[in-house]
C-alpha atoms as a PDB file:
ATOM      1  CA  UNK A   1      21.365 170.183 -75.217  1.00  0.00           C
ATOM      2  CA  UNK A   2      25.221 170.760 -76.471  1.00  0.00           C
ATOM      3  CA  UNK A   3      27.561 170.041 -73.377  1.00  0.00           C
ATOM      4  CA  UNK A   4      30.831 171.860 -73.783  1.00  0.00           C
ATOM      5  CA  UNK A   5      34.148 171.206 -72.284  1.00  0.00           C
ATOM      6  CA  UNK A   6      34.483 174.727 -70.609  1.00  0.00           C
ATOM      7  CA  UNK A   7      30.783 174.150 -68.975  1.00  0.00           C
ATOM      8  CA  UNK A   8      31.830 171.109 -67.592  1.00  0.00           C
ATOM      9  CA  UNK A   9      35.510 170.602 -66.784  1.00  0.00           C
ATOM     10  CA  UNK A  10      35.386 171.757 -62.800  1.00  0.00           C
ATOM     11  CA  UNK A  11      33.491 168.055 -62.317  1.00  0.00           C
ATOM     12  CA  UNK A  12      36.434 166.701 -64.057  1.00  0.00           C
ATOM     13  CA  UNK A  13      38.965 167.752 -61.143  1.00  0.00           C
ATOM     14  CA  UNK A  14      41.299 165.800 -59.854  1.00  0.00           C
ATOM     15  CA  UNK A  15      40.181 165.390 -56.199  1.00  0.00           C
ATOM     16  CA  UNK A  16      41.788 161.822 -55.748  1.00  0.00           C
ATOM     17  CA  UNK A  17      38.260 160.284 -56.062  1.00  0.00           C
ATOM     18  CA  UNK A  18      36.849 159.065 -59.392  1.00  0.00           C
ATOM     19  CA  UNK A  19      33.803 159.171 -61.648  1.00  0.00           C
ATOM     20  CA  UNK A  20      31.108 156.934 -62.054  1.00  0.00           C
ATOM     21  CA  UNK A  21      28.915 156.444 -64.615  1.00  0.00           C
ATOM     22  CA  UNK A  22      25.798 153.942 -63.808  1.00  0.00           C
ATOM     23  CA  UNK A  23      22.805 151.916 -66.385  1.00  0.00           C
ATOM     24  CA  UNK A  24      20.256 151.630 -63.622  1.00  0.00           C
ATOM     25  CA  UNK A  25      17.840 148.520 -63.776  1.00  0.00           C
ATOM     26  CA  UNK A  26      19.730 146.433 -65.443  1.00  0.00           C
ATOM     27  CA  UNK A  27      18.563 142.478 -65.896  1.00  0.00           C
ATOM     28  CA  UNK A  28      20.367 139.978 -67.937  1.00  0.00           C
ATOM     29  CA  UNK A  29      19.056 140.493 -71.513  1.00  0.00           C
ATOM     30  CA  UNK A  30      20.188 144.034 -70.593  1.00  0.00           C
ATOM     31  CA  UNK A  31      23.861 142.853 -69.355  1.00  0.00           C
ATOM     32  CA  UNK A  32      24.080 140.236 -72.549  1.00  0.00           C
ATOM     33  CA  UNK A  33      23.318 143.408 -75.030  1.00  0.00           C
ATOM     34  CA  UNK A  34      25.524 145.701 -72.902  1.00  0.00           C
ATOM     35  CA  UNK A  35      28.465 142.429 -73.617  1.00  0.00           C
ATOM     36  CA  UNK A  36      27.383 142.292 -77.014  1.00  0.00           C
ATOM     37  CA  UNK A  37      27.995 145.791 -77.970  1.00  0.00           C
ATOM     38  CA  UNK A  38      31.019 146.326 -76.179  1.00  0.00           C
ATOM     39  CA  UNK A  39      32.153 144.170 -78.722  1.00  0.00           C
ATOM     40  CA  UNK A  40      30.911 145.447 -81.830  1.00  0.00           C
ATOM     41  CA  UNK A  41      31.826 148.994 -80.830  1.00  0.00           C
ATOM     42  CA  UNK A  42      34.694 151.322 -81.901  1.00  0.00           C
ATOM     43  CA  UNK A  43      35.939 151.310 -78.390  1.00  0.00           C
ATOM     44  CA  UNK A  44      38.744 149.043 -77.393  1.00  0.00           C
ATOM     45  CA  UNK A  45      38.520 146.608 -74.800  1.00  0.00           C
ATOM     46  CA  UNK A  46      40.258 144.397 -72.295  1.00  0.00           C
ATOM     47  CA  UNK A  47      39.131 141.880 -70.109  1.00  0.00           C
ATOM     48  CA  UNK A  48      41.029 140.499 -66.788  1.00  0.00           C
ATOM     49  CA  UNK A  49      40.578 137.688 -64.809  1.00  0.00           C
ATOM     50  CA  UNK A  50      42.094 137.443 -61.190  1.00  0.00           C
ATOM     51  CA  UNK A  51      44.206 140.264 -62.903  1.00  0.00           C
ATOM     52  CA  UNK A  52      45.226 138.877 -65.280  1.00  0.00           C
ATOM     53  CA  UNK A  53      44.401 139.120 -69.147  1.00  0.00           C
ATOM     54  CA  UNK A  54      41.872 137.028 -70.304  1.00  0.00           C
ATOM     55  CA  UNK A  55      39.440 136.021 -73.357  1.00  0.00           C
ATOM     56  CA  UNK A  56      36.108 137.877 -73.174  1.00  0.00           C
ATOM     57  CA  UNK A  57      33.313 136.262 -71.371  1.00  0.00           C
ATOM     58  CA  UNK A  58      30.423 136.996 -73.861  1.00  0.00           C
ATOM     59  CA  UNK A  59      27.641 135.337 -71.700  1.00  0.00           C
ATOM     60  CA  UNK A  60      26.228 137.660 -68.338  1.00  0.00           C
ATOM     61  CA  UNK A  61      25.568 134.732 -66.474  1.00  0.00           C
ATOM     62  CA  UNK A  62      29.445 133.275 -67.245  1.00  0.00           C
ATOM     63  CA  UNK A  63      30.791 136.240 -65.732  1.00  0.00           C
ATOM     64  CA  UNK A  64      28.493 136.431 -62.822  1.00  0.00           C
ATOM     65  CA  UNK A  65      29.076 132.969 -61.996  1.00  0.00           C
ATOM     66  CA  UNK A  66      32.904 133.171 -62.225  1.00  0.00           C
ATOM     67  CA  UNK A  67      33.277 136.400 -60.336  1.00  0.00           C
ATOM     68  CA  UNK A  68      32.412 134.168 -57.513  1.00  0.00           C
ATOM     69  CA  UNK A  69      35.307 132.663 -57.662  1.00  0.00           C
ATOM     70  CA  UNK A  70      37.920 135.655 -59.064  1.00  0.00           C
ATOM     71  CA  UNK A  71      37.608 139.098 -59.541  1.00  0.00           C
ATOM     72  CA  UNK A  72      36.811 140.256 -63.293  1.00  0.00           C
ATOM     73  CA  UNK A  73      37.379 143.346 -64.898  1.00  0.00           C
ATOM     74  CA  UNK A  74      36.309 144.903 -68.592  1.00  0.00           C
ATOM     75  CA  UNK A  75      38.233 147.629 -69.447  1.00  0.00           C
ATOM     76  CA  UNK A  76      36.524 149.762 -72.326  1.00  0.00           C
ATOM     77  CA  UNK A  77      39.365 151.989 -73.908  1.00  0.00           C
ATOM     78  CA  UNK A  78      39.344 154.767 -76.546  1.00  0.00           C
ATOM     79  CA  UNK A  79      40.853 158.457 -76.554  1.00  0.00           C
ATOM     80  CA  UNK A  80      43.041 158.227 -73.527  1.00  0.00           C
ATOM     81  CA  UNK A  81      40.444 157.227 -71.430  1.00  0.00           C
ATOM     82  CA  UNK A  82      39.263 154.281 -69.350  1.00  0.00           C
ATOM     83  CA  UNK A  83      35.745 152.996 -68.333  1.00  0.00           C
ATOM     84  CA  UNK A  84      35.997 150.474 -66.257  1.00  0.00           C
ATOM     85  CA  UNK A  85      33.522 147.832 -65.185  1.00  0.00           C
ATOM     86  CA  UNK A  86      33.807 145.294 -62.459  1.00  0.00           C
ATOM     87  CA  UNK A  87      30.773 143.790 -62.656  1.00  0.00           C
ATOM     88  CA  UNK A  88      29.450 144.845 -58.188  1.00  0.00           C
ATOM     89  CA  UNK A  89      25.810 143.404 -59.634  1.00  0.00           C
ATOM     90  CA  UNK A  90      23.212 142.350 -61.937  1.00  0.00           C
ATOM     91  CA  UNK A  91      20.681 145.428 -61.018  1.00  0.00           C
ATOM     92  CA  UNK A  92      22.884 148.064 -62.703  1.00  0.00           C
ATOM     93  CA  UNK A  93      25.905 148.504 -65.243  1.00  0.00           C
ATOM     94  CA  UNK A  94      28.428 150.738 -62.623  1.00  0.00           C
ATOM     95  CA  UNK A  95      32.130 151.427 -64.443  1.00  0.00           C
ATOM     96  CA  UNK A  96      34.415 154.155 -63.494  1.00  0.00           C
ATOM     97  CA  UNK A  97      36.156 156.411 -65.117  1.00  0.00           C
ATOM     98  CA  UNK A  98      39.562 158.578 -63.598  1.00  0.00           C
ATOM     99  CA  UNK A  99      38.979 162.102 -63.806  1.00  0.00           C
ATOM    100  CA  UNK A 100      42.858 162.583 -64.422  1.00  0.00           C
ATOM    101  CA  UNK A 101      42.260 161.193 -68.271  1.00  0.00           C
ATOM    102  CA  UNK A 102      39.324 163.301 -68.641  1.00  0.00           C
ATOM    103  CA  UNK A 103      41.411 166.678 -69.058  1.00  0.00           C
ATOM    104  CA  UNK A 104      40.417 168.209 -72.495  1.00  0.00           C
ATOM    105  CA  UNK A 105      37.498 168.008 -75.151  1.00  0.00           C
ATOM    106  CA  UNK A 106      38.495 164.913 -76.399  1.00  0.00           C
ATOM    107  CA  UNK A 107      38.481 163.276 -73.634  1.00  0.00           C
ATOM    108  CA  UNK A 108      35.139 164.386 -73.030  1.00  0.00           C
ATOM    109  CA  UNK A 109      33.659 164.171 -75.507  1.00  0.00           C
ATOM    110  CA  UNK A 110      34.744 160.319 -75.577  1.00  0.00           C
ATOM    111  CA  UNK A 111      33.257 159.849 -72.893  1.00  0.00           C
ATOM    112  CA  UNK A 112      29.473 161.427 -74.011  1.00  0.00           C
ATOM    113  CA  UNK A 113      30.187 159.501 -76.677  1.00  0.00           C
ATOM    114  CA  UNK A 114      30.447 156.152 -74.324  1.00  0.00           C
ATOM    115  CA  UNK A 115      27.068 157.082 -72.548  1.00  0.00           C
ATOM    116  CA  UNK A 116      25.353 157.823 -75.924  1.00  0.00           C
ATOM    117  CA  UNK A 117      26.658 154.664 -77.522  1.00  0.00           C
ATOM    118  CA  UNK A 118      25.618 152.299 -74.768  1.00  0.00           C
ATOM    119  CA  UNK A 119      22.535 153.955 -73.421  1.00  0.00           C
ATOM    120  CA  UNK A 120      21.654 153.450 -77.232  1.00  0.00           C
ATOM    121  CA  UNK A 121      22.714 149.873 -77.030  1.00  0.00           C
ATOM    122  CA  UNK A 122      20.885 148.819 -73.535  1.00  0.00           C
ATOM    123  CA  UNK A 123      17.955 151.510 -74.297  1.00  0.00           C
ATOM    124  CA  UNK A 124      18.767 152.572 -70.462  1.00  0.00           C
ATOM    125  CA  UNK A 125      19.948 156.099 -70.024  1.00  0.00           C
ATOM    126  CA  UNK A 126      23.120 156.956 -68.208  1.00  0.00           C
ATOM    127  CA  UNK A 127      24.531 158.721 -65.469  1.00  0.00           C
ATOM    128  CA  UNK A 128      27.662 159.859 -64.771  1.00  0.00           C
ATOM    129  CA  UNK A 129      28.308 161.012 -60.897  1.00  0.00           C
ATOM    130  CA  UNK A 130      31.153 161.511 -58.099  1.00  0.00           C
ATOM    131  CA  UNK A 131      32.196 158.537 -57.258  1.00  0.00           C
ATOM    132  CA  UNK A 132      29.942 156.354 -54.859  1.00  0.00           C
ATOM    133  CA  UNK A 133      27.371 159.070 -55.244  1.00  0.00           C
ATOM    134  CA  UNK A 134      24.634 158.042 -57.719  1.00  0.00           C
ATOM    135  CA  UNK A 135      22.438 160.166 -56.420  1.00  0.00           C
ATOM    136  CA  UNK A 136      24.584 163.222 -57.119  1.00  0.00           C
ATOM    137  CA  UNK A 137      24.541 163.437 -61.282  1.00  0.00           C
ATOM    138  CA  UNK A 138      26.497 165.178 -63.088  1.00  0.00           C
ATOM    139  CA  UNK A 139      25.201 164.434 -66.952  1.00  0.00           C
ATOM    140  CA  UNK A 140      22.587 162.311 -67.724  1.00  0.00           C
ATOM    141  CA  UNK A 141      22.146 160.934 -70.865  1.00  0.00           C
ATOM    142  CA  UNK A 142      18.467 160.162 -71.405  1.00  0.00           C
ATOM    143  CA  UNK A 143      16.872 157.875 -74.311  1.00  0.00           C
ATOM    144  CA  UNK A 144      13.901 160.536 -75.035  1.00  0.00           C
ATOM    145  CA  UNK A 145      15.941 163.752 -74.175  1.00  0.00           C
ATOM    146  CA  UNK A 146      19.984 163.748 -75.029  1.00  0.00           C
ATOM    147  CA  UNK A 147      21.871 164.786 -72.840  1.00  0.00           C
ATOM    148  CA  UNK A 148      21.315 166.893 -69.728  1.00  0.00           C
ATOM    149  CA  UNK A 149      23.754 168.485 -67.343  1.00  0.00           C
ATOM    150  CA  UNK A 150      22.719 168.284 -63.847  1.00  0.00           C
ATOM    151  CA  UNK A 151      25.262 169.721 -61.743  1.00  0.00           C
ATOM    152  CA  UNK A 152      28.829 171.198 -62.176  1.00  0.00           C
ATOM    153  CA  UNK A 153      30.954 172.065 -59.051  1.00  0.00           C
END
């Protein structure tokens, strides 16, 4: 199914709360590939340790056993907008995305192409929900099927 901008821009409103979009049951081959194609990608990234900016940890268990310590962030960058990951835990990929840089087709379709690239890459689908909410999608992007809307407020 073809998603449009006009079908889909009421989930994008700025209610002060952001966007999530979640790789569910995840493992660490899975992370490692996720890592590894962040990195090959046409997307732009950052990563920040203790907040500051950092070298790339390219190894799932380096970052996992350092975020014990610090607080890490990957920031995945292209067309305005951010996906950010903070790696919560090794079960699922969860980044966040502000619904303030999500505000015309571009944007968008950035970030359907983000959940196509990396649900390729992990061969997990996606979801993107309301923030905290991953039982409330709002696109999925399935391996056998595209992508889906589920619900637009």
């Amino acid at each position: 199914m073809n998603i449009v901008w006009n079908q889909i821009d009421k989930a994008f409103h700025d209610d002060g709360s952001l966007r999530d979009i979640y790789f569910f049951g995840t493992n660490v081959e899975i992370w490692n590939s996720f890592i590894a194609s962040v990195l090959k990608s046409e997307f732009g990234y950052k990563f920040y340790k203790g907040g500051e900016l950092c070298e790339i940890y390219t190894n799932f268990d380096s970052i996992f056993e350092e975020r014990k310590n610090t607080s890490l962030m990957l920031v995945i960058e292209k067309n305005g907008v951010s996906f950010n990951c903070h790696f919560f835990t090794d079960e699922e990929i969860e980044l966040d995305i502000s619904p303030r840089e999500v505000n015309n087709p571009l944007a968008f379709n950035t970030v359907l192409e983000f959940m196509s690239y990396f649900s390729k890459a992990t061969n997990i689908s996606s979801v993107l929900t309301y923030e905290n909410s991953p039982e409330h999608e709002i696109i999925k992007c399935s391996i056998e099927n595209g992508f889906v809307p589920i619900q637009v407020t």
